[in-house]
N, C-alpha and C. Protein backbone atom coordinates (compact mmCIF):
# COMPACT_ATOMS: atom_id res chain seq x y z
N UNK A 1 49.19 92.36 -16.18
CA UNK A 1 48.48 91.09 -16.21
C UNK A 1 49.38 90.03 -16.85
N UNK A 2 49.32 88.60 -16.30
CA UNK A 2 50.19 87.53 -17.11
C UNK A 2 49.46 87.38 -17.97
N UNK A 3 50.35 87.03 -19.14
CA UNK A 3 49.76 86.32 -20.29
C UNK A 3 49.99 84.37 -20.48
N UNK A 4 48.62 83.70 -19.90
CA UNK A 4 48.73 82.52 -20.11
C UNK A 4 49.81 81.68 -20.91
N UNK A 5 50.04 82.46 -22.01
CA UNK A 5 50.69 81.70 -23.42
C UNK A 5 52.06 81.82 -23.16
N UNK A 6 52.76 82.75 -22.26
CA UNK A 6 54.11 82.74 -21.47
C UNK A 6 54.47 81.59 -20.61
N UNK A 7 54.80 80.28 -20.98
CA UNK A 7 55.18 79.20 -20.87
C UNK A 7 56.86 79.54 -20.05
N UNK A 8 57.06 80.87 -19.89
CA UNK A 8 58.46 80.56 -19.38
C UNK A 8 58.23 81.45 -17.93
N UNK A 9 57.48 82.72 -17.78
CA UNK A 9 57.05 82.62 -16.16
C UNK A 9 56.99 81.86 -14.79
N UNK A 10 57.17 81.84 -13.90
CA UNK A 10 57.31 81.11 -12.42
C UNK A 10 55.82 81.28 -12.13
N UNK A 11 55.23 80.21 -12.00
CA UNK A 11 53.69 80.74 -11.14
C UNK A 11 53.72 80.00 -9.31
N UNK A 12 55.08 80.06 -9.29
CA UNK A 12 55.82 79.36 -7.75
C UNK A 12 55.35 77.94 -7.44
N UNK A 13 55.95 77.42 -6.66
CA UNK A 13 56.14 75.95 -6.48
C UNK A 13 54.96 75.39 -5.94
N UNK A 14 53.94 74.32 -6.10
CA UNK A 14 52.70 73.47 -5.87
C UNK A 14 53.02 73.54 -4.09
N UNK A 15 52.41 74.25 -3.67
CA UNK A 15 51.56 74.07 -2.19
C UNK A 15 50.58 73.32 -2.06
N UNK A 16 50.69 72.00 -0.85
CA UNK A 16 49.37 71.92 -1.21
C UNK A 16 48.17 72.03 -0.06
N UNK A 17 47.03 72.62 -0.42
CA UNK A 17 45.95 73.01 0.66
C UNK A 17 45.15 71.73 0.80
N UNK A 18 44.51 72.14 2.37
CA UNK A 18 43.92 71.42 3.43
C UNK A 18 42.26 70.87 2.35
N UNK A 19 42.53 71.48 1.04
CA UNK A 19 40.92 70.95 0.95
C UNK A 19 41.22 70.77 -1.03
N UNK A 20 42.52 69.67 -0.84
CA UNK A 20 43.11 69.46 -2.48
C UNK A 20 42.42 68.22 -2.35
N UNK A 21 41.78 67.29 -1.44
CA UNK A 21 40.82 66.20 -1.98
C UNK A 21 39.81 66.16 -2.29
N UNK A 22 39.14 67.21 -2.53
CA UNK A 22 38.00 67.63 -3.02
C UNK A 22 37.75 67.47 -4.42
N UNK A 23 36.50 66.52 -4.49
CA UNK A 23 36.42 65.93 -6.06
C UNK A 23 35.96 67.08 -6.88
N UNK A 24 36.66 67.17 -7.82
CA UNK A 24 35.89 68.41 -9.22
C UNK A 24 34.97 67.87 -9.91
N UNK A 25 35.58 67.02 -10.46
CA UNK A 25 35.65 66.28 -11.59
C UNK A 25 34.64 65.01 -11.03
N UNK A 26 33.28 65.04 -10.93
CA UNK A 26 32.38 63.79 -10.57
C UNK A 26 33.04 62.36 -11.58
N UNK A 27 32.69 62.55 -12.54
CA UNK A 27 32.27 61.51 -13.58
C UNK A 27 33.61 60.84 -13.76
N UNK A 28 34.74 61.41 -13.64
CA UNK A 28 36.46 61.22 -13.91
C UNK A 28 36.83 61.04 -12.88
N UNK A 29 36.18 61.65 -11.30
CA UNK A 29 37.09 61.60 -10.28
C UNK A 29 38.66 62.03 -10.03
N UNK A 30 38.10 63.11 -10.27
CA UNK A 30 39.48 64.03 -10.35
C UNK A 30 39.40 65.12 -9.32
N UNK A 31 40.21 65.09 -8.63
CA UNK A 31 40.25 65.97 -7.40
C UNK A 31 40.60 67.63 -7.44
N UNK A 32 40.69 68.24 -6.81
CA UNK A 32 41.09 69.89 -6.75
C UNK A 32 42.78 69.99 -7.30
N UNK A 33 43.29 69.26 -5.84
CA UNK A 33 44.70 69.05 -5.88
C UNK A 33 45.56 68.25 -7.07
N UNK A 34 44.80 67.50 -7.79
CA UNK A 34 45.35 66.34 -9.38
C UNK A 34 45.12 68.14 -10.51
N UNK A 35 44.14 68.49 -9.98
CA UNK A 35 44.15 69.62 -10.94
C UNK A 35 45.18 70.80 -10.97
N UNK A 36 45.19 71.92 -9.62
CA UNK A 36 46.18 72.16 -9.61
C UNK A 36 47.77 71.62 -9.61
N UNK A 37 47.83 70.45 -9.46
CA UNK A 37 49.39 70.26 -9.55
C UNK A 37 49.57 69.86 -11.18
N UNK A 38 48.73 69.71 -11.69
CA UNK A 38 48.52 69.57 -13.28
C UNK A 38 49.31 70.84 -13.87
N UNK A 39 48.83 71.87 -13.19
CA UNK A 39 49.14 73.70 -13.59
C UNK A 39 50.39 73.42 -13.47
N UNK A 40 50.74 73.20 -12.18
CA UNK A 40 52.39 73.49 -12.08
C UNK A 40 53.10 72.71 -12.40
N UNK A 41 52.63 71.33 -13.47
CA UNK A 41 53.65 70.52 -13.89
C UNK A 41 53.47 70.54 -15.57
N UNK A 42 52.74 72.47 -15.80
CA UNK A 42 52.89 73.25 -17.00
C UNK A 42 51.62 72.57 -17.86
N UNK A 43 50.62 72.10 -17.44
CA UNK A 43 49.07 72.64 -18.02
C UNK A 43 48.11 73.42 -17.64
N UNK A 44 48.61 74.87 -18.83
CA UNK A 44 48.20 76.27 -18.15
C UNK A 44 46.91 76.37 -19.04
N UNK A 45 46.04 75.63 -19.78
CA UNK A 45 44.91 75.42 -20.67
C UNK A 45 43.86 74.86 -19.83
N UNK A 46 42.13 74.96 -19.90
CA UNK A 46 41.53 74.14 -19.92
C UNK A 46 41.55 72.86 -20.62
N UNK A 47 41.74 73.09 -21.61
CA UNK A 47 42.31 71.99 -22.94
C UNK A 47 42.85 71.55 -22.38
N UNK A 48 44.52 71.73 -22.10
CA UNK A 48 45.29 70.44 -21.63
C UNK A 48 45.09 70.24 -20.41
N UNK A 49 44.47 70.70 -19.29
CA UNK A 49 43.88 69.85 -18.35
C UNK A 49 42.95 68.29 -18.96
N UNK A 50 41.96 69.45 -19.31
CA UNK A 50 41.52 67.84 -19.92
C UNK A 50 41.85 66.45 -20.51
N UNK A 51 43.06 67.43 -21.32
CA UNK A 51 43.63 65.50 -21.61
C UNK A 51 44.46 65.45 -21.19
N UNK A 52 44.79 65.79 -20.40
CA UNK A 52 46.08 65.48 -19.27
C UNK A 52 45.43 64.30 -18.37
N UNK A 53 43.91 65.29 -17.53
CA UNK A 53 43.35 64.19 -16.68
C UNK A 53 42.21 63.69 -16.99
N UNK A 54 41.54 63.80 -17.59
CA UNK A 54 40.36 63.86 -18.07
C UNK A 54 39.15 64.26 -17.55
N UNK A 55 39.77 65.89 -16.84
CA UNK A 55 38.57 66.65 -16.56
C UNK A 55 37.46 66.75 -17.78
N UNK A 56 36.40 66.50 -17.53
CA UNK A 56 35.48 67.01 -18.54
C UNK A 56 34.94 66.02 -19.51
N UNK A 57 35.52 64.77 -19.52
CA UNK A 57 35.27 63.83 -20.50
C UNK A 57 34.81 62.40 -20.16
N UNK A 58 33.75 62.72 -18.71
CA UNK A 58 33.34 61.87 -18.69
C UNK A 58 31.31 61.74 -19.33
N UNK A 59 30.30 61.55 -18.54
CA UNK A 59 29.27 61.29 -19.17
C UNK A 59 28.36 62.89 -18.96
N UNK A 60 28.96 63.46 -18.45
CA UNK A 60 28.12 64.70 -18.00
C UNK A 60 29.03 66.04 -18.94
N UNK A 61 30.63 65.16 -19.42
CA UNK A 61 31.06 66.57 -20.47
C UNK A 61 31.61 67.84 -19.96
N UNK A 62 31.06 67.69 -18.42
CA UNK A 62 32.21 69.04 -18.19
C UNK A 62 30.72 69.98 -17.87
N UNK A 63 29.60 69.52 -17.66
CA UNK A 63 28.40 70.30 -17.48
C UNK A 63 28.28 70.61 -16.28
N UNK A 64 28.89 69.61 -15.08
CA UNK A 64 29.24 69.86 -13.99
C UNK A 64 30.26 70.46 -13.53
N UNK A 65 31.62 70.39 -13.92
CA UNK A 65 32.63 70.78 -13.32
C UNK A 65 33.63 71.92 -14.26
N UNK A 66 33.42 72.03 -15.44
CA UNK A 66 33.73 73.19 -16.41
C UNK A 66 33.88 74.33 -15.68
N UNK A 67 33.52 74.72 -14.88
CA UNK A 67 33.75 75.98 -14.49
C UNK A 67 34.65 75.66 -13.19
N UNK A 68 34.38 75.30 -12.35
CA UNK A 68 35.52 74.93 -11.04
C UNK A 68 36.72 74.73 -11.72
N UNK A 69 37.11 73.80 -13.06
CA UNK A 69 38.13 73.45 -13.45
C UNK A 69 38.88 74.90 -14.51
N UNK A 70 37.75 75.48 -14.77
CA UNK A 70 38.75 76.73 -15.05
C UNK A 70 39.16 77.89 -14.06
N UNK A 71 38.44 78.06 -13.12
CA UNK A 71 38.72 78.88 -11.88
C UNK A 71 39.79 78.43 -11.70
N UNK A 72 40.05 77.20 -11.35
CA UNK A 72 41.22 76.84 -10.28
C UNK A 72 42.41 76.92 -11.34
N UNK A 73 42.41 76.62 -12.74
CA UNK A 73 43.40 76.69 -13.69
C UNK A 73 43.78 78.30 -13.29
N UNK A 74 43.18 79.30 -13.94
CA UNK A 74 43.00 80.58 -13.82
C UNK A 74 43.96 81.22 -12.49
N UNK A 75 43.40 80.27 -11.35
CA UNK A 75 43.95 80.85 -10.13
C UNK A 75 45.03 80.49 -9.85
N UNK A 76 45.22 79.14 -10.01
CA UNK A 76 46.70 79.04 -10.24
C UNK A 76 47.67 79.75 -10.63
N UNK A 77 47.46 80.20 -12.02
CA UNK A 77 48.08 80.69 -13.16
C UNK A 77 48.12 82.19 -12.67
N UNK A 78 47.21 82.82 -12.27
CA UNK A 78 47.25 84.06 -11.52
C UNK A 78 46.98 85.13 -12.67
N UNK A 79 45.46 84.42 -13.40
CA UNK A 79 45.19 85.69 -14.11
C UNK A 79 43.77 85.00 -14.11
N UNK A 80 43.23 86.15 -14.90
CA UNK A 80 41.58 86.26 -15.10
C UNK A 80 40.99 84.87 -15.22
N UNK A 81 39.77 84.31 -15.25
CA UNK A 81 39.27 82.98 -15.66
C UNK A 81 38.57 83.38 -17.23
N UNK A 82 38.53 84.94 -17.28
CA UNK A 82 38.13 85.56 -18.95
C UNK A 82 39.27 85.28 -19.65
N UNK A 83 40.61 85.05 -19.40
CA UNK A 83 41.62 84.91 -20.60
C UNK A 83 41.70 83.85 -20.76
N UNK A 84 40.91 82.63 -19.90
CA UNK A 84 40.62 81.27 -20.53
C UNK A 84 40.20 81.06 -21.59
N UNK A 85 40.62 80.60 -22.74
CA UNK A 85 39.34 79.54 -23.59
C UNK A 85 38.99 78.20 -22.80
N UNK A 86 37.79 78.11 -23.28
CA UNK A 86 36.93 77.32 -22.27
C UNK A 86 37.16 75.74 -23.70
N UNK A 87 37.33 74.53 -22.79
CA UNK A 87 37.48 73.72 -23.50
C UNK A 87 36.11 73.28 -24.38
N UNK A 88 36.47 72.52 -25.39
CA UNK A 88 35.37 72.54 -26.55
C UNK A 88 34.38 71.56 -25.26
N UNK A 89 33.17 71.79 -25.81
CA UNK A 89 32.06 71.00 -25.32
C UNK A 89 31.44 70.55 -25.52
N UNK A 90 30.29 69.40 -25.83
CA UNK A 90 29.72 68.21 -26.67
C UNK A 90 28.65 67.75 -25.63
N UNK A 91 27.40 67.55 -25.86
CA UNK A 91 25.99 67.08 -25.40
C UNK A 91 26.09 65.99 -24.61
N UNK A 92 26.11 65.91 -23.47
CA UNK A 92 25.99 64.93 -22.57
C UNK A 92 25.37 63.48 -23.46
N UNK A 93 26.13 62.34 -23.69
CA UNK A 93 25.91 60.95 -24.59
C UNK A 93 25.53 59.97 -23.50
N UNK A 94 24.28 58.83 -23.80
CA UNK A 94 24.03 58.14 -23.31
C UNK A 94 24.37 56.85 -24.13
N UNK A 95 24.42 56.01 -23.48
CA UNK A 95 24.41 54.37 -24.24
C UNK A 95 22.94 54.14 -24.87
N UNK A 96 22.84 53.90 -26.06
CA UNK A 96 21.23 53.46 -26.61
C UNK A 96 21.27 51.86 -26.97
N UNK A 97 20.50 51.35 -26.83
CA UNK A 97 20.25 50.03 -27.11
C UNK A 97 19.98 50.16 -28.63
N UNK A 98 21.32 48.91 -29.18
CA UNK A 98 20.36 48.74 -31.21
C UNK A 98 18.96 48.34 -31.16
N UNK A 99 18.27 47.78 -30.35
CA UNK A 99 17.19 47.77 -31.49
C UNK A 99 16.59 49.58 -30.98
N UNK A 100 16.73 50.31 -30.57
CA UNK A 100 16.49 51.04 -30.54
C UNK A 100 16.68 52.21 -31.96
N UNK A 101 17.77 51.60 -32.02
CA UNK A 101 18.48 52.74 -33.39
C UNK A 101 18.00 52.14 -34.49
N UNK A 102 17.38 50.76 -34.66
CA UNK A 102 17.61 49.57 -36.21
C UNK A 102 15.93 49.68 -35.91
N UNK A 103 14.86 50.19 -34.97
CA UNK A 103 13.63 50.40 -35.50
C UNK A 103 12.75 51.61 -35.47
N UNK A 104 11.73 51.55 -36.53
CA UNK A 104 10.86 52.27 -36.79
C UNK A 104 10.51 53.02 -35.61
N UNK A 105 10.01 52.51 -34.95
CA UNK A 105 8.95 52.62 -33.83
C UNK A 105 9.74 53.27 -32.54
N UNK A 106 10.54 53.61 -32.49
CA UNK A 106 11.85 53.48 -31.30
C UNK A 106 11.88 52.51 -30.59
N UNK A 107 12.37 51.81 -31.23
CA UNK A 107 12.66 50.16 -30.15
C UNK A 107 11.52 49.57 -29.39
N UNK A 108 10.16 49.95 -29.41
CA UNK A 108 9.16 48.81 -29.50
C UNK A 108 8.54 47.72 -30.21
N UNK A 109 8.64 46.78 -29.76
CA UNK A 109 8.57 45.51 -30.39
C UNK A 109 7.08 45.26 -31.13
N UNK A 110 7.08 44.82 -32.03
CA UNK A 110 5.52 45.06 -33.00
C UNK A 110 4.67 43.62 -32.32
């Protein structure tokens, strides 16, 4: 089995397939193909995918596409999607209106 953390391995040269425009990444708009060629230009992490492209960091967090984006890391890389760590993850955030936050009542007006 490869070991991810072997930074000096060949995982062979970016091919690219008939279906690399395929969005992963809704909220970022990040495609299949921005992802894998990410791998082969040596981001073998969920982590550094993410801040490479910003899989995962848009308003949904990766609730949608977290898993496609580690498969395809994984498959790239040509080992398990279990020897992934899965990038950290955080509660889908909305915009709140202040008077919402500055009253009693939740932002109804008295």
């Amino acid at each position: 089995m490869n070991n991810i953390n072997d930074r000096c391995r060949d995982i062979g040269p970016f091919i690219p397939e008939i279906d690399d425009d395929t969005i992963i990444c809704r909220c970022e708009e990040i495609s299949k193909g921005e992802i894998r060629k990410a791998v082969h230009d040596g981001m073998f992490t969920v982590t550094e995918i993410r801040r490479y492209l910003r899989c995962g960091m848009g308003l949904c967090q990766g609730q949608t596409c977290a898993k496609m984006v580690k498969s395809l890391v994984a498959k790239e890389c040509g080992v398990s999607p279990a020897t992934l760590e899965p990038a950290s993850s955080r509660a889908p955030m909305r915009p709140i209106a202040m008077n919402v936050l500055g009253s009693e009542n939740g932002g109804e007006y008295s």
